[in-house]
PDB file of N, CA and C in Angstrom:
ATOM      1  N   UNK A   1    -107.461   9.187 -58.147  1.00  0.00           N
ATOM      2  CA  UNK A   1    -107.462   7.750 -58.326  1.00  0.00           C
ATOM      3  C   UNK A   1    -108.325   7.412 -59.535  1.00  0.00           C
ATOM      4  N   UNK A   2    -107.728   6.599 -60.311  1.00  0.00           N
ATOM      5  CA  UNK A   2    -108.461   6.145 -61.511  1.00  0.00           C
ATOM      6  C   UNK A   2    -109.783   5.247 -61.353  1.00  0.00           C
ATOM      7  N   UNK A   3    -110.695   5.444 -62.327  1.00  0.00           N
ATOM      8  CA  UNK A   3    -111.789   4.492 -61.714  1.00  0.00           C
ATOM      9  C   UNK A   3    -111.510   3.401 -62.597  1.00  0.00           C
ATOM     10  N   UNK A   4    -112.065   2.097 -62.529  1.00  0.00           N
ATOM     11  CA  UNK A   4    -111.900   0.929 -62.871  1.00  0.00           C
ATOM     12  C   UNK A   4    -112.988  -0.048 -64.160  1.00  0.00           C
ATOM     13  N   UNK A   5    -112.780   0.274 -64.987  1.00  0.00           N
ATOM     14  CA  UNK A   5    -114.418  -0.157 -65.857  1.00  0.00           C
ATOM     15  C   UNK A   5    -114.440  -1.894 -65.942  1.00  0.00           C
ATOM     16  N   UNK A   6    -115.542  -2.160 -66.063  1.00  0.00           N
ATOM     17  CA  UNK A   6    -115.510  -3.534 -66.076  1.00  0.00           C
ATOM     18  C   UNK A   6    -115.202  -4.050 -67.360  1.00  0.00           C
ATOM     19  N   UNK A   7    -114.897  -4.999 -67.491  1.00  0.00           N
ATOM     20  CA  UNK A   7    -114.504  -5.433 -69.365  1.00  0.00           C
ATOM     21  C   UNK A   7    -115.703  -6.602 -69.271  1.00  0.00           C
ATOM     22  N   UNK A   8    -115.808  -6.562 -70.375  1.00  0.00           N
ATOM     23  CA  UNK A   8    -116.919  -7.309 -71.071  1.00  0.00           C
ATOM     24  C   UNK A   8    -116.536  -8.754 -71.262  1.00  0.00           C
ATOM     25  N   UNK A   9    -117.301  -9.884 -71.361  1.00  0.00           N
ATOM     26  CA  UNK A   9    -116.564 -10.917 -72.061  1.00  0.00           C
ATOM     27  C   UNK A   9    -115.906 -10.884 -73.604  1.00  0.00           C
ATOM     28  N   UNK A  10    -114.585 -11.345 -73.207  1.00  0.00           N
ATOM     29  CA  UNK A  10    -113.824 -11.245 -74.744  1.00  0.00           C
ATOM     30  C   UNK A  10    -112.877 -10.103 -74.738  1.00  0.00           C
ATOM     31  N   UNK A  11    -112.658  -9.872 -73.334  1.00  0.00           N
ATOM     32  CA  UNK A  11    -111.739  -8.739 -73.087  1.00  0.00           C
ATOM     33  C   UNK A  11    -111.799  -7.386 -73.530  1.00  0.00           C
ATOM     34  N   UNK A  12    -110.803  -6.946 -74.372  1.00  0.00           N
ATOM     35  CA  UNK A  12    -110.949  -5.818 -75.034  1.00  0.00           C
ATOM     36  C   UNK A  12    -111.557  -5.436 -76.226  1.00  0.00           C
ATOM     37  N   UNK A  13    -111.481  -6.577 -77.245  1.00  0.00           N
ATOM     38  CA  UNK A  13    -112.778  -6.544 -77.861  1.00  0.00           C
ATOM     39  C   UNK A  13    -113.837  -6.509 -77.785  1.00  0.00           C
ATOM     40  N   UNK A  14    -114.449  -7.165 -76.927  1.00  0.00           N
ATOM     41  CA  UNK A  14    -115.814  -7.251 -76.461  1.00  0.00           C
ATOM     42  C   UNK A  14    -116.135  -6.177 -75.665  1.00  0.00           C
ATOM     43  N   UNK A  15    -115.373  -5.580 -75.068  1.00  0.00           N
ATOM     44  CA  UNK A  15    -115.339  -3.873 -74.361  1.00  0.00           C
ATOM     45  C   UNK A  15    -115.719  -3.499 -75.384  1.00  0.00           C
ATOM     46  N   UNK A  16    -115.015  -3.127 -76.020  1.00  0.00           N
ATOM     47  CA  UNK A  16    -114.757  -2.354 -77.650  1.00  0.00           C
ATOM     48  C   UNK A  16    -116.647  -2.180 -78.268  1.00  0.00           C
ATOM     49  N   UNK A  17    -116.604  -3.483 -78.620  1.00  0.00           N
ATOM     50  CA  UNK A  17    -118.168  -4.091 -79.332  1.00  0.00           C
ATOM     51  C   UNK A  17    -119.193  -3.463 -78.346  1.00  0.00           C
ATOM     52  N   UNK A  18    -119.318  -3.458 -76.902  1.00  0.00           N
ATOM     53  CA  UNK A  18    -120.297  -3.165 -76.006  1.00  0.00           C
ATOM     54  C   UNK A  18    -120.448  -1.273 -75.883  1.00  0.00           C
ATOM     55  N   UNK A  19    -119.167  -0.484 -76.285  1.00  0.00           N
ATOM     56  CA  UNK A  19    -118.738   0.492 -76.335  1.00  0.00           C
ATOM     57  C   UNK A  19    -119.867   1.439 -77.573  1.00  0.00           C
ATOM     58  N   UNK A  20    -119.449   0.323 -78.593  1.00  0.00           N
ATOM     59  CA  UNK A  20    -119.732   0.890 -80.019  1.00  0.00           C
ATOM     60  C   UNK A  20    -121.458   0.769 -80.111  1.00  0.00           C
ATOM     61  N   UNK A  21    -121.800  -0.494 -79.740  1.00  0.00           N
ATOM     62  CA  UNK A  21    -123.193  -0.692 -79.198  1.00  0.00           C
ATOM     63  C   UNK A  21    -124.113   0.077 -78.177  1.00  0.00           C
ATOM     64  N   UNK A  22    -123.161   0.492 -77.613  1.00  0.00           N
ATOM     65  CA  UNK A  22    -123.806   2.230 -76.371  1.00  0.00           C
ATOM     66  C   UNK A  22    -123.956   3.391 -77.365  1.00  0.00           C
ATOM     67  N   UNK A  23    -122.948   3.777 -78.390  1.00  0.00           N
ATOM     68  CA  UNK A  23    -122.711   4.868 -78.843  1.00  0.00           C
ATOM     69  C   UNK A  23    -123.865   4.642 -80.350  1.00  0.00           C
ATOM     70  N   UNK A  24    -124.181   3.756 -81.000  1.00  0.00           N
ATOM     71  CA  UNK A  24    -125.154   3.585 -81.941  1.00  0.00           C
ATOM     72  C   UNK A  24    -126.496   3.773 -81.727  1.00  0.00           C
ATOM     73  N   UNK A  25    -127.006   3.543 -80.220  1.00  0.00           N
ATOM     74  CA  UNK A  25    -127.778   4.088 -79.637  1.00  0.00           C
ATOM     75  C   UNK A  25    -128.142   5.408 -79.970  1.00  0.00           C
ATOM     76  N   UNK A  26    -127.302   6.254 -79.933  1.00  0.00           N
ATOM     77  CA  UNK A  26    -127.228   7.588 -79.429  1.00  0.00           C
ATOM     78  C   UNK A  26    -127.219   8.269 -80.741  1.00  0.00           C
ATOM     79  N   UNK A  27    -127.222   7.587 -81.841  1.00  0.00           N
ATOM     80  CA  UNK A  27    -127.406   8.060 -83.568  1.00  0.00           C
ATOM     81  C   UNK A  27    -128.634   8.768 -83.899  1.00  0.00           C
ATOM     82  N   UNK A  28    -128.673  10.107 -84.260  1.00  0.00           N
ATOM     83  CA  UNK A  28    -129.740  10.398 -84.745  1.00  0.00           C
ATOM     84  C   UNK A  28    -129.979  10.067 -86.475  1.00  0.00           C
ATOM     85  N   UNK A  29    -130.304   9.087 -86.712  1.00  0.00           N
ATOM     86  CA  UNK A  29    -130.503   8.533 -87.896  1.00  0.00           C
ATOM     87  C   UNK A  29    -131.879   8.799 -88.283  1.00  0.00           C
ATOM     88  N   UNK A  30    -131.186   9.489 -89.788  1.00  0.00           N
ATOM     89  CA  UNK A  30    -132.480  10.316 -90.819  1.00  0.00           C
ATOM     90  C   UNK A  30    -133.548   9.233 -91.203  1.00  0.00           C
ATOM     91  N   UNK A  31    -135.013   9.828 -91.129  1.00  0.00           N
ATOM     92  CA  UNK A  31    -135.768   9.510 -91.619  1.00  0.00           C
ATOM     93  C   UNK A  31    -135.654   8.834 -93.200  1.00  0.00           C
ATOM     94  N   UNK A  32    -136.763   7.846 -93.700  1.00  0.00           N
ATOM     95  CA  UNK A  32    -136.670   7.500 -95.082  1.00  0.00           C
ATOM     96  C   UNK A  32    -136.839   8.564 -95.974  1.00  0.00           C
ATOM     97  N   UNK A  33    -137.850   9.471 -95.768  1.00  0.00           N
ATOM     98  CA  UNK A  33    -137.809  10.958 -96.847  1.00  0.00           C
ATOM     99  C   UNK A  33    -136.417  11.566 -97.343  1.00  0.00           C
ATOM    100  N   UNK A  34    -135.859  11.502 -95.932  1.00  0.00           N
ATOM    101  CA  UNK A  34    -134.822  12.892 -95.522  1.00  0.00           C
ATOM    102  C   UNK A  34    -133.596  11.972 -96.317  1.00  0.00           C
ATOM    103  N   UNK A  35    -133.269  10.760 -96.203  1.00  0.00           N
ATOM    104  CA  UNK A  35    -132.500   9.892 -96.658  1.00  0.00           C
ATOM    105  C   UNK A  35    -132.667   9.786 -98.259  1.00  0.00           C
ATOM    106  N   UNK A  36    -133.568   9.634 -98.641  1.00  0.00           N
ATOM    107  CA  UNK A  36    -134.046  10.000-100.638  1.00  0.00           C
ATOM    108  C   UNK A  36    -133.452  10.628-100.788  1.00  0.00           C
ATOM    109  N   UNK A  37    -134.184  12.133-100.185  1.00  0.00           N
ATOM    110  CA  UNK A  37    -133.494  13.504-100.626  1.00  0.00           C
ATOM    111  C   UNK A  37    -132.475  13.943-100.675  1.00  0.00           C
ATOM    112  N   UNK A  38    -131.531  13.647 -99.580  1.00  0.00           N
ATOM    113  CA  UNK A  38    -130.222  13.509 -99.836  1.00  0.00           C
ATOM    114  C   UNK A  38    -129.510  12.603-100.600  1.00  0.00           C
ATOM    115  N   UNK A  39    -129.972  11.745-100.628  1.00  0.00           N
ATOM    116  CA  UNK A  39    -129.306  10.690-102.006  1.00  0.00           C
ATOM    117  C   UNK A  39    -129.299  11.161-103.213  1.00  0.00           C
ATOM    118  N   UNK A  40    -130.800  11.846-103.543  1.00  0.00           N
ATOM    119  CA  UNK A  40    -131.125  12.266-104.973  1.00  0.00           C
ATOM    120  C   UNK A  40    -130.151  13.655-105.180  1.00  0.00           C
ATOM    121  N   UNK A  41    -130.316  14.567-104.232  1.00  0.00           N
ATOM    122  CA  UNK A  41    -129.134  15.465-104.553  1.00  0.00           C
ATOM    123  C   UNK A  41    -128.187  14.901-104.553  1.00  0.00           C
ATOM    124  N   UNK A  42    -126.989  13.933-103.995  1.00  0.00           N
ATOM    125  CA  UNK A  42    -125.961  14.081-103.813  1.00  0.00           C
ATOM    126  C   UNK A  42    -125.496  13.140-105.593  1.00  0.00           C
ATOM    127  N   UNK A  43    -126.448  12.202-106.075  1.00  0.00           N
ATOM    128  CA  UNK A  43    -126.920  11.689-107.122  1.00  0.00           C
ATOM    129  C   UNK A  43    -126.575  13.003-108.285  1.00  0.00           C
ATOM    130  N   UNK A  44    -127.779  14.186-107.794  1.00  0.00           N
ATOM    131  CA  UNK A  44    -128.188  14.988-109.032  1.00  0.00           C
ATOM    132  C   UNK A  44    -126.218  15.597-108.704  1.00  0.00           C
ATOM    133  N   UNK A  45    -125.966  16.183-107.884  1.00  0.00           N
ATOM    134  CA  UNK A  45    -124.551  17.058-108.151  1.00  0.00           C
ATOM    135  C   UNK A  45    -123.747  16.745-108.781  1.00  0.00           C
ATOM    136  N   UNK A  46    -123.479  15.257-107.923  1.00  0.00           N
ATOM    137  CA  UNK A  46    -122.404  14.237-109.050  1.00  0.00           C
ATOM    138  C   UNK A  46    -122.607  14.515-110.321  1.00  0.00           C
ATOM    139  N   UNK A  47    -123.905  13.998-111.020  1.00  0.00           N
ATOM    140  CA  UNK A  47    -123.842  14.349-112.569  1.00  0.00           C
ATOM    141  C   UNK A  47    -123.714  15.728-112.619  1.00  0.00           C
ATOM    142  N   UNK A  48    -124.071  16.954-111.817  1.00  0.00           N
ATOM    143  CA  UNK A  48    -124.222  17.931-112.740  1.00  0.00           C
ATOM    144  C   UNK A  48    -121.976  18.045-112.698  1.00  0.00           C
ATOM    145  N   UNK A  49    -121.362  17.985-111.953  1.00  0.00           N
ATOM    146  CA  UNK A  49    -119.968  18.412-111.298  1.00  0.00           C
ATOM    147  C   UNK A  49    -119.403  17.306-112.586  1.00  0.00           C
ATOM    148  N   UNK A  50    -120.102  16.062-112.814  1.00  0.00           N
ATOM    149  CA  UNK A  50    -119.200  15.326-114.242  1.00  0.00           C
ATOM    150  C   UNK A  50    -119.198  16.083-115.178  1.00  0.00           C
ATOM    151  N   UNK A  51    -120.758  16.510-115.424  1.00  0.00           N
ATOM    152  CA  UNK A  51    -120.648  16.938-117.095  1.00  0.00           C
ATOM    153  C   UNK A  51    -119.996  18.454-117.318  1.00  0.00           C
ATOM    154  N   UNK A  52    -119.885  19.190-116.221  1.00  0.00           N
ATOM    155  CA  UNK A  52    -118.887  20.338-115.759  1.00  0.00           C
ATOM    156  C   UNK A  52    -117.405  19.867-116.663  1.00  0.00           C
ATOM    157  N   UNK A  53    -117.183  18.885-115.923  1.00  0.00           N
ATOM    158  CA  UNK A  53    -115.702  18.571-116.188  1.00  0.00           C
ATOM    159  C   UNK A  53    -115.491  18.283-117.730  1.00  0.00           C
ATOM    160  N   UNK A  54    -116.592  17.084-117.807  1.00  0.00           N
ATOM    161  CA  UNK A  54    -116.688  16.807-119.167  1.00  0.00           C
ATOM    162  C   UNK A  54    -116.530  17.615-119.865  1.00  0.00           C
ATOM    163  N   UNK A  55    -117.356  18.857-119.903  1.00  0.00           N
ATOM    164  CA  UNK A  55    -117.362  20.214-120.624  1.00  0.00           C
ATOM    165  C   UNK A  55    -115.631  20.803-120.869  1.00  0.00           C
ATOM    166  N   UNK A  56    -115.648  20.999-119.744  1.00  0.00           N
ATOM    167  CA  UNK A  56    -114.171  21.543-119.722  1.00  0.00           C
ATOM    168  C   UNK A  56    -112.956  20.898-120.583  1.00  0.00           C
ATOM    169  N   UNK A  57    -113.076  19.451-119.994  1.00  0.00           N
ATOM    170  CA  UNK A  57    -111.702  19.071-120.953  1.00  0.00           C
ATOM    171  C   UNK A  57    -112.074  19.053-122.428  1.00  0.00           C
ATOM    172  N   UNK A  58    -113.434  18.979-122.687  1.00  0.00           N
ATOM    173  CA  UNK A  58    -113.486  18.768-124.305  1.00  0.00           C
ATOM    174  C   UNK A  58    -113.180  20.072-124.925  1.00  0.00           C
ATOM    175  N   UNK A  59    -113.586  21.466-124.157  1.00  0.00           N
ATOM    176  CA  UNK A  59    -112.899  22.355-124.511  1.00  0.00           C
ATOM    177  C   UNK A  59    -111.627  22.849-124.783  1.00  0.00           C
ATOM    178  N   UNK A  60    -110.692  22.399-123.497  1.00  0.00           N
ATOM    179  CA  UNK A  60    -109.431  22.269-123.465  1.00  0.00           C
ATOM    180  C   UNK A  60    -108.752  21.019-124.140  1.00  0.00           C
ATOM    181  N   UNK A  61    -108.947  20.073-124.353  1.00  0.00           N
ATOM    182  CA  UNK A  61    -108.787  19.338-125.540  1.00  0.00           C
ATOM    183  C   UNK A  61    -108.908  20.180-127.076  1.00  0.00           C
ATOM    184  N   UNK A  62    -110.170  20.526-127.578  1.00  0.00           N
ATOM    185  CA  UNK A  62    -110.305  21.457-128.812  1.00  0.00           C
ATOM    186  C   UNK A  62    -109.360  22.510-129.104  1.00  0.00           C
ATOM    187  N   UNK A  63    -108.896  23.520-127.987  1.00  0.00           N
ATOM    188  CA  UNK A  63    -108.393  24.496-127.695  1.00  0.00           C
ATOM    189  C   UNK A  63    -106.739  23.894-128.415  1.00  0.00           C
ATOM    190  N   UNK A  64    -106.645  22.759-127.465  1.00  0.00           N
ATOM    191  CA  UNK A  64    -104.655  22.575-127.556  1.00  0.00           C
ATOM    192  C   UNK A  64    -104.767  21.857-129.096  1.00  0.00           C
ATOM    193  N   UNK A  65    -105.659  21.413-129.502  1.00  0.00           N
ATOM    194  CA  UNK A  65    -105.669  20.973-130.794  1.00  0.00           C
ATOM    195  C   UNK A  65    -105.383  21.986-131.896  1.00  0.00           C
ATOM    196  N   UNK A  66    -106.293  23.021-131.821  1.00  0.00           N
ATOM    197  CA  UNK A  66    -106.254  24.099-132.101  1.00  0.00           C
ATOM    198  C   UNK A  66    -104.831  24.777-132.459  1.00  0.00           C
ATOM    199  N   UNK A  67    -104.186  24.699-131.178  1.00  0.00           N
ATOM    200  CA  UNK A  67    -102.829  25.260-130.979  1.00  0.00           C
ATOM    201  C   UNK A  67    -101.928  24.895-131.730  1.00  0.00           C
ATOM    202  N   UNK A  68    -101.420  23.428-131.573  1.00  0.00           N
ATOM    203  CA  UNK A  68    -100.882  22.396-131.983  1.00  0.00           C
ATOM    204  C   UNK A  68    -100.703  21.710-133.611  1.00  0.00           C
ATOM    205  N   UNK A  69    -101.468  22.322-134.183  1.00  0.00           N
ATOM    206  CA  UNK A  69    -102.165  21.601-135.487  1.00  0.00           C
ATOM    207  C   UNK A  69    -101.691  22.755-136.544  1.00  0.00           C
ATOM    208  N   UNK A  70    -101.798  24.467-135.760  1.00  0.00           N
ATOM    209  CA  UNK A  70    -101.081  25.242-136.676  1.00  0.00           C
ATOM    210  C   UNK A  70     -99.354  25.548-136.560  1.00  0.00           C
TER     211      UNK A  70
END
């Protein structure tokens, strides 16, 4: 037999909202340090993974020029 949950005011939304409000609770949410630090890396990779690319196509740009031109 199924059990029966109570609904919240506002029906299923408001279930929903009271649901999501139990489960935010239960967040282990990073410290302010731990939160920097991961920002600043995810910050530092981005640039280093652009200028990667950057690198690359200006090479491969030069390269087909190269090709192309003789």
């Amino acid at each position: 037999m199924a059990t029966q949950t109570q609904t919240a005011p506002g029906g299923a939304a408001g279930n929903y909202l009271v649901e999501v409000r139990k489960e935010m609770r239960k967040v282990n949410w990073p410290k302010r340090k731990e939160l920097i630090s991961n920002t600043v890396l995810t910050l530092v990779s981005a640039l280093v993974i652009s200028l990667f690319i950057f690198g690359a196509d200006q090479v491969i740009s030069w390269a087909l020029r190269l090709i192309y031109q003789s």
